[in-house]
Protein backbone atom coordinates (compact mmCIF):
# COMPACT_ATOMS: atom_id res chain seq x y z
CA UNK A 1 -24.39 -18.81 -1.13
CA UNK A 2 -22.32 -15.84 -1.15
CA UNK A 3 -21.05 -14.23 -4.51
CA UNK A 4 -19.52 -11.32 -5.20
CA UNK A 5 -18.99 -9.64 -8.81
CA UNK A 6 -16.13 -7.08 -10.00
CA UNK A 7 -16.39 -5.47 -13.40
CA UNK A 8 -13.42 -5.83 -14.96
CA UNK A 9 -12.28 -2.48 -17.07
CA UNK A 10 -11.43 -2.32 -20.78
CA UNK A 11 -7.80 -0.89 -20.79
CA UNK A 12 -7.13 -3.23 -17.37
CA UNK A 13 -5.94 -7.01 -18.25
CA UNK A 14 -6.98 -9.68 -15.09
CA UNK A 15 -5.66 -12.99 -15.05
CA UNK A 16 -6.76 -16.10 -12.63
CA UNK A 17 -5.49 -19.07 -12.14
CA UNK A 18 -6.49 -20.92 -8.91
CA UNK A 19 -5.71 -18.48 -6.31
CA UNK A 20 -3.10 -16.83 -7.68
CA UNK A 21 -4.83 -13.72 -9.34
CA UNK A 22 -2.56 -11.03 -11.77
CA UNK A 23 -3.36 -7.42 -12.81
CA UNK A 24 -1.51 -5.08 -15.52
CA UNK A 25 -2.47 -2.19 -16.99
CA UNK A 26 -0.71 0.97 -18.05
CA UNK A 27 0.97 1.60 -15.41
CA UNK A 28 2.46 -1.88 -14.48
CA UNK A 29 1.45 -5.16 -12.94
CA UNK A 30 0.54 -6.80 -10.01
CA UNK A 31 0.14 -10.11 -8.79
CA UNK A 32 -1.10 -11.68 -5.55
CA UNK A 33 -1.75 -15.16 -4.44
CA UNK A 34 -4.50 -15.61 -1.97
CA UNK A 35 -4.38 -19.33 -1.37
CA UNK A 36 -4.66 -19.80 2.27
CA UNK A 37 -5.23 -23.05 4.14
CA UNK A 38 -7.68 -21.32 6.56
CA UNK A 39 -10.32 -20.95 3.36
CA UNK A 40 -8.67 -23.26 0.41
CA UNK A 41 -11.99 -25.25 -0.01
CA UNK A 42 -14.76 -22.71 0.76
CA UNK A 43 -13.71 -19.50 -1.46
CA UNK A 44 -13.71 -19.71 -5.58
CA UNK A 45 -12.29 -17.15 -7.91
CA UNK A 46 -13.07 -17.14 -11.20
CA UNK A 47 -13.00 -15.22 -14.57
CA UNK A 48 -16.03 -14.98 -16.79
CA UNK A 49 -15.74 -12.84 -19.62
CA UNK A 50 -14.82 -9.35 -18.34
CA UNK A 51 -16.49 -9.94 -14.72
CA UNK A 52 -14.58 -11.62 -11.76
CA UNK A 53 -16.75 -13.73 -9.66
CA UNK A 54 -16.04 -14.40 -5.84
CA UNK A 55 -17.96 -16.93 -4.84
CA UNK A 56 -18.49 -18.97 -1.38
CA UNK A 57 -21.20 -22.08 -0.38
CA UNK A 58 -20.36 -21.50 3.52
CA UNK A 59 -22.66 -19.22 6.18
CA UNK A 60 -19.64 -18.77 8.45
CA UNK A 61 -18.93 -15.24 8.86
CA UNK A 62 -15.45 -15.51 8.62
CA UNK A 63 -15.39 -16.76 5.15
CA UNK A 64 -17.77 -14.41 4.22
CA UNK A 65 -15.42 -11.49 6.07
CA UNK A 66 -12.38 -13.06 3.96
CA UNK A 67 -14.12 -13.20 0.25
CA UNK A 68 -14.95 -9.77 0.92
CA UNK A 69 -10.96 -9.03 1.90
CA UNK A 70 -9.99 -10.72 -1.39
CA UNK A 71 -12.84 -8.58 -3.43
CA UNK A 72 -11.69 -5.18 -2.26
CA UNK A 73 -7.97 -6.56 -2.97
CA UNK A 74 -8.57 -7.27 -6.19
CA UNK A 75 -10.43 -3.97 -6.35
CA UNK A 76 -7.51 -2.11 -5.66
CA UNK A 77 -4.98 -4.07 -7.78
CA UNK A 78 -7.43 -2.91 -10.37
CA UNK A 79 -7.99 0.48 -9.71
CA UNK A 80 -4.07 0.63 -8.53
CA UNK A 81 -2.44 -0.31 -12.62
CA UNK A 82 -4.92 2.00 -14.22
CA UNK A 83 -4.72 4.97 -11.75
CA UNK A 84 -2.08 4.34 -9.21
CA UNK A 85 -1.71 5.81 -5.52
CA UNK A 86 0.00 8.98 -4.06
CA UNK A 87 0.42 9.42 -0.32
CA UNK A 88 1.41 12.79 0.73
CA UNK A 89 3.89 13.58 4.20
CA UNK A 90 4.62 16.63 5.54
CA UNK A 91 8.14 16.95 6.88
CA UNK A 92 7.47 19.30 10.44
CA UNK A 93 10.73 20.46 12.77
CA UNK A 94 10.34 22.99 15.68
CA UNK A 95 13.76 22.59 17.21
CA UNK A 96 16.54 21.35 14.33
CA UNK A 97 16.11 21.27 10.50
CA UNK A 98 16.42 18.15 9.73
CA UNK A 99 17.00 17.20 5.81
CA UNK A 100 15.11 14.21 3.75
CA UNK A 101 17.03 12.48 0.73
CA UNK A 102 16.13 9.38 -1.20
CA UNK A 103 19.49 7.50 -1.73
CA UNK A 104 18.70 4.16 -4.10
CA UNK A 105 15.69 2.25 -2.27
CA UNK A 106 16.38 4.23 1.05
CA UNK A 107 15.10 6.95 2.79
CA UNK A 108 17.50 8.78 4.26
CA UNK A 109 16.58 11.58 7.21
CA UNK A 110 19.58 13.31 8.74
CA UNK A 111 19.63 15.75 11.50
CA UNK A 112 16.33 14.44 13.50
CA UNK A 113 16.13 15.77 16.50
CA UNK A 114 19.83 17.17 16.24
CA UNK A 115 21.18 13.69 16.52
CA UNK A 116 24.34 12.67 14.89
CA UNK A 117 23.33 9.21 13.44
CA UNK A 118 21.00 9.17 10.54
CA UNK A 119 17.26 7.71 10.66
CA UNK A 120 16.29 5.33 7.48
CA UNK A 121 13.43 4.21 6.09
CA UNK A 122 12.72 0.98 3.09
CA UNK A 123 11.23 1.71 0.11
CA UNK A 124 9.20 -1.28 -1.07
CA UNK A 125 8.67 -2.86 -4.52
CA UNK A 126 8.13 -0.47 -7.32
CA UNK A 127 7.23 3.15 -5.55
CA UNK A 128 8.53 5.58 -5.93
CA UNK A 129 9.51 8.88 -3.22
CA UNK A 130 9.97 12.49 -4.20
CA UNK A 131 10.99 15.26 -1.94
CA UNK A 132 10.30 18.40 -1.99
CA UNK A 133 10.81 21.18 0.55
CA UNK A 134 8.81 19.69 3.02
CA UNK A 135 6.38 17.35 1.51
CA UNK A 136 7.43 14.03 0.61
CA UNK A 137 5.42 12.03 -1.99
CA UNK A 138 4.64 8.14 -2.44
CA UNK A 139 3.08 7.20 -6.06
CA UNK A 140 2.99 3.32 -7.22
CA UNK A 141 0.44 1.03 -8.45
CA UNK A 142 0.72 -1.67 -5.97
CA UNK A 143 -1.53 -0.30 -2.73
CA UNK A 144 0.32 -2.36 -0.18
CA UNK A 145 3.96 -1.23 -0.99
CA UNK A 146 3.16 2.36 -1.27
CA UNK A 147 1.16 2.64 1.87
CA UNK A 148 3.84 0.64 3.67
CA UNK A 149 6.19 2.69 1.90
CA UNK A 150 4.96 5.72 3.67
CA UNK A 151 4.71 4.04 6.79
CA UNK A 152 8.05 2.81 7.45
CA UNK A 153 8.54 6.85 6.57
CA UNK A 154 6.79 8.18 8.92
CA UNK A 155 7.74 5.54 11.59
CA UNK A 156 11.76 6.49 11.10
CA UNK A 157 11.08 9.74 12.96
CA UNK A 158 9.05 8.16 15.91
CA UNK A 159 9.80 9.41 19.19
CA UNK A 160 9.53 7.58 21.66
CA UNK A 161 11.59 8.91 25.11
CA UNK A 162 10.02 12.56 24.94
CA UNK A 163 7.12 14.82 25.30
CA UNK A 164 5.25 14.37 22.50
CA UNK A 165 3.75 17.72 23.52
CA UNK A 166 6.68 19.76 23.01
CA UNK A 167 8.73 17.66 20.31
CA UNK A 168 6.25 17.90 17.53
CA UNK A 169 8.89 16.99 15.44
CA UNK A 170 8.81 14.10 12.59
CA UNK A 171 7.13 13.20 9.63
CA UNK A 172 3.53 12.61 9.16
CA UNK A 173 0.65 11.58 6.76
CA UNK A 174 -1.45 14.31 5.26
CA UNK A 175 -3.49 12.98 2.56
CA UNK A 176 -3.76 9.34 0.54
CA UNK A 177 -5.80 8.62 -2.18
């Protein structure tokens, strides 16, 4: 029998109910549902007290592999509404200055490459993108909309039909955390 244990923090609030498991703290909420029919009957989440046990009566590795992919989710839904996430990109251009804006829940970048039509990127749920110069920033408290955040970013200025070599030009991650 596997079981796995997460300390649950004073100033965070963690709510379960079947598979569907909720976090809010300070800085927001988030809420995931991890009912799958590949695992319904072999994984069990439950709250006791301020500890959330993950627990599982099978030796197959992949349920063992997917309680341990639900732990560190709930993990960082934890750590995510009392600290939040940042991802850092550096704009880089050799050949044309290209310019980044944030219009609504867009990312706009014009100029790329000296090309006439603009590039765009989504913003996901609640993060939120700042530009300056030529560092763009991604802070949220949901993990899987600000890293996806910064990758639909970065993939807007993928090139694709030239020498990587000599067009070092795009957008690219520096630091997450």
């Amino acid at each position: 029998m596997a079981e796995r244990i997460i300390e649950i923090p004073q100033e965070v609030e963690v709510g379960v109910e079947g598979f569907k498991v909720s976090a809010s703290g300070k800085l927001g909420k988030v809420e995931k549902d991890f009912s799958s029919p590949l695992f319904a009957n072999e994984i069990n989440i439950a709250k006791n007290g301020s500890k959330i046990t993950i627990s599982s009566d099978s030796g197959k590795r992949k349920i063992k592999s997917m309680a341990g992919t639900v732990e560190s989710q709930i993990r960082n839904m934890i750590s995510g509404v009392s600290s939040g996430y940042a991802y850092k990109l550096k704009i880089v251009f050799m050949h044309f200055p290209m310019t980044v804006k944030v219009s609504g829940k867009e990312v706009q970048v014009h100029n790329f490459l000296g090309e006439k039509s603009l590039r765009s990127a989504k913003i996901l749920g609640d993060a939120k993108v700042e530009v300056k110069d030529d560092e763009i920033t991604v802070t949220g408290y949901n993990l899987d909309d600000v890293g996806q955040t910064a990758a639909n970013i970065e993939r807007a200025t993928k090139i694709s039909a030239r020498d990587r070599r000599v067009f070092q030009d795009g957008i690219f991650l520096v630091s997450r955390g």
